[in-house]
C-alpha atoms as a PDB file:
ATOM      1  CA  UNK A   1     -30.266  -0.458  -8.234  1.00  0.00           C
ATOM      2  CA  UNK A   2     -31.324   2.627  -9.505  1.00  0.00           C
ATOM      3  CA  UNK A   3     -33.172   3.391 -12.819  1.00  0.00           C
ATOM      4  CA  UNK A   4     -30.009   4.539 -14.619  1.00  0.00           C
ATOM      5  CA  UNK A   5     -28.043   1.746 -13.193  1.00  0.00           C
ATOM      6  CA  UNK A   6     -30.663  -1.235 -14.255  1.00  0.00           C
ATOM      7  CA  UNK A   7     -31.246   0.291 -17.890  1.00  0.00           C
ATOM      8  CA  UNK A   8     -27.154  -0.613 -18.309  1.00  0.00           C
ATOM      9  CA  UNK A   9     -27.672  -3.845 -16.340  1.00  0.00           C
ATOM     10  CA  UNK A  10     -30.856  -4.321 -18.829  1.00  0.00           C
ATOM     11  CA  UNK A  11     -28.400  -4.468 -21.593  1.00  0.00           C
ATOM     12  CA  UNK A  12     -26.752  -6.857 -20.566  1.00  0.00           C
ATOM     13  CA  UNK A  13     -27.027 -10.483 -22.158  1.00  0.00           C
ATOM     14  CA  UNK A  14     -26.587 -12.134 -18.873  1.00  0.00           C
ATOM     15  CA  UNK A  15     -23.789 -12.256 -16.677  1.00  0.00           C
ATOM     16  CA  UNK A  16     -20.525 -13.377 -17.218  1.00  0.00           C
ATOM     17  CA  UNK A  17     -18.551 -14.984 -14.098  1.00  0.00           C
ATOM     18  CA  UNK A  18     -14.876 -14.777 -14.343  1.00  0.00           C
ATOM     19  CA  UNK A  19     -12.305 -16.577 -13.050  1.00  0.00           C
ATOM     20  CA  UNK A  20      -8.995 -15.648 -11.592  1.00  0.00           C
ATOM     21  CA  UNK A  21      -7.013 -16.794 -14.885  1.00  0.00           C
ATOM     22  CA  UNK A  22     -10.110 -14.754 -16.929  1.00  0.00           C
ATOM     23  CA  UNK A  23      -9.081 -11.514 -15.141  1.00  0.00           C
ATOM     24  CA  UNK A  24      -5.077 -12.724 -15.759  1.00  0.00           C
ATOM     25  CA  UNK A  25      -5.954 -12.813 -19.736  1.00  0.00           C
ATOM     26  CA  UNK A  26      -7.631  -9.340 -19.881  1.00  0.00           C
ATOM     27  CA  UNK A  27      -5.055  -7.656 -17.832  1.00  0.00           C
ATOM     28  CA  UNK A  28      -2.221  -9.136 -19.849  1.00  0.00           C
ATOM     29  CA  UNK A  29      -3.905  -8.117 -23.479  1.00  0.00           C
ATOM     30  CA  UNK A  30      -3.938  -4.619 -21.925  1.00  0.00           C
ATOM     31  CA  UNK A  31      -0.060  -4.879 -21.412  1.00  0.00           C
ATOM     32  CA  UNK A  32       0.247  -6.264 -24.819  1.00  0.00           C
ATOM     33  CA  UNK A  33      -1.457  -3.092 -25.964  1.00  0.00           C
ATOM     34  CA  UNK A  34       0.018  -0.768 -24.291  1.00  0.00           C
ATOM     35  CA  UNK A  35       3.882  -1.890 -25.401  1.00  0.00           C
ATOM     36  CA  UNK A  36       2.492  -2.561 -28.988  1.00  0.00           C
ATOM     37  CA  UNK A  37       1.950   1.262 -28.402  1.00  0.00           C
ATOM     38  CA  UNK A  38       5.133   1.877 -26.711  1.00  0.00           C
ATOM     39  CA  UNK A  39       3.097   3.520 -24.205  1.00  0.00           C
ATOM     40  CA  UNK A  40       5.482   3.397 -20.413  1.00  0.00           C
ATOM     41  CA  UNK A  41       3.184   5.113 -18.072  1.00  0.00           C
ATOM     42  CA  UNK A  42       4.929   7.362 -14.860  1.00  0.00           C
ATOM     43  CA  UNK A  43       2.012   6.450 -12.807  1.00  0.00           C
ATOM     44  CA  UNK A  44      -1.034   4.333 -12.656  1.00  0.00           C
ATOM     45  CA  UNK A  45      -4.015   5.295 -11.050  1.00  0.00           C
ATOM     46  CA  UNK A  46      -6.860   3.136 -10.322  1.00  0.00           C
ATOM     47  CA  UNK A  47      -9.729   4.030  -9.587  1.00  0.00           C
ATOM     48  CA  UNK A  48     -11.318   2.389  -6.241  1.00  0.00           C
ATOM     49  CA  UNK A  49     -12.682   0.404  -5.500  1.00  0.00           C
ATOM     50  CA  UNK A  50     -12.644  -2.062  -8.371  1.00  0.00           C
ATOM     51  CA  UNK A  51     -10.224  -0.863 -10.276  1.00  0.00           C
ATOM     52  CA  UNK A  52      -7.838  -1.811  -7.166  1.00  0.00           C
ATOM     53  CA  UNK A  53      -6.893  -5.297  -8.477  1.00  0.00           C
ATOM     54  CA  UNK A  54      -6.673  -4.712 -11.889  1.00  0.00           C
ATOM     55  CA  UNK A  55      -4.405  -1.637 -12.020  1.00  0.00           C
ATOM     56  CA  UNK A  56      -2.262  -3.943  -9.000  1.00  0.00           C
ATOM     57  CA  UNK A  57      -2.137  -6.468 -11.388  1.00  0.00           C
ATOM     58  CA  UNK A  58      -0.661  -4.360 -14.375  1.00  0.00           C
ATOM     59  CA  UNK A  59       1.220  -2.563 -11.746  1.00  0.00           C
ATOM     60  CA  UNK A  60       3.346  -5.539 -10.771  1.00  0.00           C
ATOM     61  CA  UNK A  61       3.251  -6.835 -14.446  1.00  0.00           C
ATOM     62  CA  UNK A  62       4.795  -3.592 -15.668  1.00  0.00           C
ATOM     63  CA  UNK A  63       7.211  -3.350 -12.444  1.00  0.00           C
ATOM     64  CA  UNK A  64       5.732  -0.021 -11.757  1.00  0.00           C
ATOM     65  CA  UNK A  65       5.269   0.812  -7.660  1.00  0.00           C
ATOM     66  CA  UNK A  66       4.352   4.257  -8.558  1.00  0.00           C
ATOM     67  CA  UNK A  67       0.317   3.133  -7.939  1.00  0.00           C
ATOM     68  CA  UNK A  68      -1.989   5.519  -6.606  1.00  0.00           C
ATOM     69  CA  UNK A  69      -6.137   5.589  -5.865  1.00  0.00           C
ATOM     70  CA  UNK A  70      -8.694   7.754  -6.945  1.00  0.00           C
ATOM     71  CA  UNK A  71     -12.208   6.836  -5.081  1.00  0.00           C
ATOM     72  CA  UNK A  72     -15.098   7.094  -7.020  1.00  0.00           C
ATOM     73  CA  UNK A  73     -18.544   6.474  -6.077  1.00  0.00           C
ATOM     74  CA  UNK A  74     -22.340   6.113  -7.575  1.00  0.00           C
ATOM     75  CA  UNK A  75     -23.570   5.093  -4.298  1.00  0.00           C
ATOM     76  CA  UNK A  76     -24.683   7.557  -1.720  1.00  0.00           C
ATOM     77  CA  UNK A  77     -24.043   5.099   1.144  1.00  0.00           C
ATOM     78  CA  UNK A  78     -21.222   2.299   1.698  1.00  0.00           C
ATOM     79  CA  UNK A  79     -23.153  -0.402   1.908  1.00  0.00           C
ATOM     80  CA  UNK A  80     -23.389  -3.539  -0.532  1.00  0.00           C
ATOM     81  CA  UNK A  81     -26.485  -5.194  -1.943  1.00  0.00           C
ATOM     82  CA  UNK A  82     -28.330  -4.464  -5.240  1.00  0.00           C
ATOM     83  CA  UNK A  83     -31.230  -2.041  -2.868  1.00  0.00           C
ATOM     84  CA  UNK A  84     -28.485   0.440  -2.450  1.00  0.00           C
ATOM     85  CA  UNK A  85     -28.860   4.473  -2.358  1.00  0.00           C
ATOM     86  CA  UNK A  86     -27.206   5.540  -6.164  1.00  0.00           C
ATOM     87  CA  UNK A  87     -26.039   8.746  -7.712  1.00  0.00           C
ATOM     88  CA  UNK A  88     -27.294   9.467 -11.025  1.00  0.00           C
ATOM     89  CA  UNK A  89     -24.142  10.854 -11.543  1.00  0.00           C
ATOM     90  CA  UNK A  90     -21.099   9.755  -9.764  1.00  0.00           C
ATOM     91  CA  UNK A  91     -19.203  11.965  -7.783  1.00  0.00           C
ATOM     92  CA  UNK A  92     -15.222  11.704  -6.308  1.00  0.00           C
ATOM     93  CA  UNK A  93     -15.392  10.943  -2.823  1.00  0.00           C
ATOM     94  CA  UNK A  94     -11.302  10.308  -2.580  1.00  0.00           C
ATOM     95  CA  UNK A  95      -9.033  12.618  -4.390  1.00  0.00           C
ATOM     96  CA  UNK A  96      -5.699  11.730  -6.226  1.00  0.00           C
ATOM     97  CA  UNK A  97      -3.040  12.521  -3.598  1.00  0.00           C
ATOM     98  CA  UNK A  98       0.067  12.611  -6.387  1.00  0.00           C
ATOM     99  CA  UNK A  99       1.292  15.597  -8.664  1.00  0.00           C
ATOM    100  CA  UNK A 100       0.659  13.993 -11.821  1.00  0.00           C
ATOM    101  CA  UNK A 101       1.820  17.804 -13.401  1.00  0.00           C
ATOM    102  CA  UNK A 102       3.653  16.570 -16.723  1.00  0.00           C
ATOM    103  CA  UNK A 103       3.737  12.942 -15.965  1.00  0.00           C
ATOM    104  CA  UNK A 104       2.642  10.334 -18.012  1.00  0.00           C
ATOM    105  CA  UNK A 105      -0.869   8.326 -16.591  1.00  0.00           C
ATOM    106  CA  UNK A 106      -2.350   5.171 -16.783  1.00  0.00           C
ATOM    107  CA  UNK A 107      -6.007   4.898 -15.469  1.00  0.00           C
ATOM    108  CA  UNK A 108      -7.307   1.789 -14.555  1.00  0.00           C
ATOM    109  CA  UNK A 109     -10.806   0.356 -13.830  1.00  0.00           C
ATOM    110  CA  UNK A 110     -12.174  -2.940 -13.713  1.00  0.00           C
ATOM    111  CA  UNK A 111     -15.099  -2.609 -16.243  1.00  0.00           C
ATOM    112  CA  UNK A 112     -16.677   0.518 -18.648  1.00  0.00           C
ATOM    113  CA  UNK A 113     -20.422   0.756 -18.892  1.00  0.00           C
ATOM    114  CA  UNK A 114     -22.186   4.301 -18.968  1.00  0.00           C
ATOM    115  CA  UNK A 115     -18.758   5.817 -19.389  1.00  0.00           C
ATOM    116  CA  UNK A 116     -19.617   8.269 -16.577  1.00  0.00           C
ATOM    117  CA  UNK A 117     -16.857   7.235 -13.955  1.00  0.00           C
ATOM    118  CA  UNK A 118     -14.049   7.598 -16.738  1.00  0.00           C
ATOM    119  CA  UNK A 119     -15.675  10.618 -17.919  1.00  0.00           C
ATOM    120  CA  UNK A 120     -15.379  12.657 -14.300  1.00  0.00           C
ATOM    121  CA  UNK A 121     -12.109  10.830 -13.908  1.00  0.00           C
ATOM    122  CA  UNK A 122     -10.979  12.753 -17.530  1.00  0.00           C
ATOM    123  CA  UNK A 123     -11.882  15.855 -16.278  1.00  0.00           C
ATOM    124  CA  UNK A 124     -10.432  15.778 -13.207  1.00  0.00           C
ATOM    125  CA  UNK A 125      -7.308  14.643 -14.630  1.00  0.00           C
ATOM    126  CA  UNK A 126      -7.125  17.393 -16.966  1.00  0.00           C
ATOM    127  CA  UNK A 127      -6.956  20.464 -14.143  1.00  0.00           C
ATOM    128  CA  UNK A 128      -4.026  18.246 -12.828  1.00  0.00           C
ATOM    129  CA  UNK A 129      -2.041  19.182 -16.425  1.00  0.00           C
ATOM    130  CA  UNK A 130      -0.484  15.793 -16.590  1.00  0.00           C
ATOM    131  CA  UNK A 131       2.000  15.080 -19.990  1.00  0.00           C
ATOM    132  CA  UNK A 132      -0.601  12.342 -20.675  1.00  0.00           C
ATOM    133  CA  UNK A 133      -3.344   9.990 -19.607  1.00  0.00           C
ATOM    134  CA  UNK A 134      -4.479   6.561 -21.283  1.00  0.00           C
ATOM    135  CA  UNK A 135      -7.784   4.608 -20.031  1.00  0.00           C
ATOM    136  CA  UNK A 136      -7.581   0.953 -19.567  1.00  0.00           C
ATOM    137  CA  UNK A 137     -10.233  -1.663 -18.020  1.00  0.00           C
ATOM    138  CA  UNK A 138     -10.585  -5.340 -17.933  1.00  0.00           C
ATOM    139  CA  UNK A 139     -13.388  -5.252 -19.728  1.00  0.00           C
ATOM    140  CA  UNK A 140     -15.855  -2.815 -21.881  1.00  0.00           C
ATOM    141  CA  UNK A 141     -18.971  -2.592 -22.974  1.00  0.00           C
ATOM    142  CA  UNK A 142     -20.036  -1.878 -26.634  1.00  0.00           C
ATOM    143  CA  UNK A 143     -22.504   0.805 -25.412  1.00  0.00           C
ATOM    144  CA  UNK A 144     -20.154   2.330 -23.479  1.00  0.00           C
ATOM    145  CA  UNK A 145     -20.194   6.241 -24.189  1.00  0.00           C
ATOM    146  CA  UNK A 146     -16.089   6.355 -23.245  1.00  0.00           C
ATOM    147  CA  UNK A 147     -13.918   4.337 -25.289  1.00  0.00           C
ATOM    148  CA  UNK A 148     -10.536   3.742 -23.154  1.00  0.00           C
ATOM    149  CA  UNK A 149      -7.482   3.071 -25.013  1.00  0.00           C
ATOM    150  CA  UNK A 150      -6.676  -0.362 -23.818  1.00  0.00           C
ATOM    151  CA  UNK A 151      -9.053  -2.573 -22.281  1.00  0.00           C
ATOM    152  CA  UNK A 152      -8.985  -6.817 -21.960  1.00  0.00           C
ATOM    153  CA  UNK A 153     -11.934  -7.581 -23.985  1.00  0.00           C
ATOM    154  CA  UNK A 154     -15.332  -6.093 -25.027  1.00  0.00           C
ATOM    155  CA  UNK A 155     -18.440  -8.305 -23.540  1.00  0.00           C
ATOM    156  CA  UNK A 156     -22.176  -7.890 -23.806  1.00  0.00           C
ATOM    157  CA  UNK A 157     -22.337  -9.794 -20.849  1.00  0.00           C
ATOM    158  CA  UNK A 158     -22.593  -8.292 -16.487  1.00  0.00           C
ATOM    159  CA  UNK A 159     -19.010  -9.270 -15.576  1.00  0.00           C
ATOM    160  CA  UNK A 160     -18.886 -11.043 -11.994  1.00  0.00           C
ATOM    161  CA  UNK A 161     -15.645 -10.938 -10.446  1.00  0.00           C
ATOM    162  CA  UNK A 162     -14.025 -13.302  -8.411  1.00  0.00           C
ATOM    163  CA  UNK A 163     -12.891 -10.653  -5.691  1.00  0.00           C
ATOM    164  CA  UNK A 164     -16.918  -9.467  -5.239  1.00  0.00           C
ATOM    165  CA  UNK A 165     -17.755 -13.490  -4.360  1.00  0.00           C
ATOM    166  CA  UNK A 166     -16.104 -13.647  -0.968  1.00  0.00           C
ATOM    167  CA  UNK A 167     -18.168 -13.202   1.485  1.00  0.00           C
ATOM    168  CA  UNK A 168     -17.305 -12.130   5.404  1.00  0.00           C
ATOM    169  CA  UNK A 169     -20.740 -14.261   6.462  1.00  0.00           C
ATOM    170  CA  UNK A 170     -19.118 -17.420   4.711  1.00  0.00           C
ATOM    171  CA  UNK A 171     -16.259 -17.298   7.338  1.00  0.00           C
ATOM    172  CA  UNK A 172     -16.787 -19.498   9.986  1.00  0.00           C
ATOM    173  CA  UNK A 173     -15.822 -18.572  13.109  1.00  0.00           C
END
């Protein structure tokens, strides 16, 4: 993990591992929030790669197929394990392959700690001229420097998911 990476993780009071239902909860007080709101987004864009099953979840919640990716990445390699290669910055290593021009957008990613990722996301969203964009993740961080509009709860905690505990060595062949 890199300096910028661990002074976040520092933060943290712990970790926090979440179950399937957990995840459930936060994505559905995001819903709540958004029709509360009134807000009906065109399209939903998550950003991979853990934003993937959160903004599927809301997707099918919502009814809304129109689900598209944006890859963003800290890590200069593809490789997992806490010794990997960061970014101080992260950069978009997958562009958004949808017109979004006067549409209405729903961003989704799993967590919000620096802010960075939703930061780059924001600005590349905003050359795309889009009607408008709303930010929603699972869960934030009260540190965070970008405040999404919606997100499932605010921890102090390091969030593990259930999806990043399966393993490919734990399959027995």
């Amino acid at each position: 993990m890199n300096v910028i990476a661990q002074s976040y993780y520092d933060q943290s009071e712990g970790e926090m591992h979440l179950t399937w239902p957990d995840v459930e909860d936060a994505a559905m007080n995001i819903i709540t929030q958004m029709k509360a709101e009134r807000f009906e987004p065109d399209v939903i864009i998550s950003i991979a790669r853990s934003g993937l099953i959160p903004a599927s979840l809301i997707s099918y919640a919502l009814g809304n197929k129109q689900l598209y990716v944006i890859k963003v990445d800290f890590s200069k390699t593809q490789r997992d394990g806490q010794d990997q290669d960061l970014r101080e910055r992260p950069v978009i290593s997958q562009e958004l392959s949808k017109d979004v021009q006067g549409l209405r957008v729903l961003v989704v990613d799993e967590m919000v700690v620096s802010g960075q990722t939703l930061k780059l996301v924001s600005a590349y969203l905003a050359i795309k001229d889009p009607a408008e964009v709303k930010y929603a993740v699972l869960y934030k961080q009260p540190w965070a420097e970008f405040v999404p509009n919606y997100y499932g709860q605010e921890i102090r905690q390091w969030p593990v998911y259930p999806w990043k505990k399966l393993k490919a060595s734990a399959v027995v062949g």
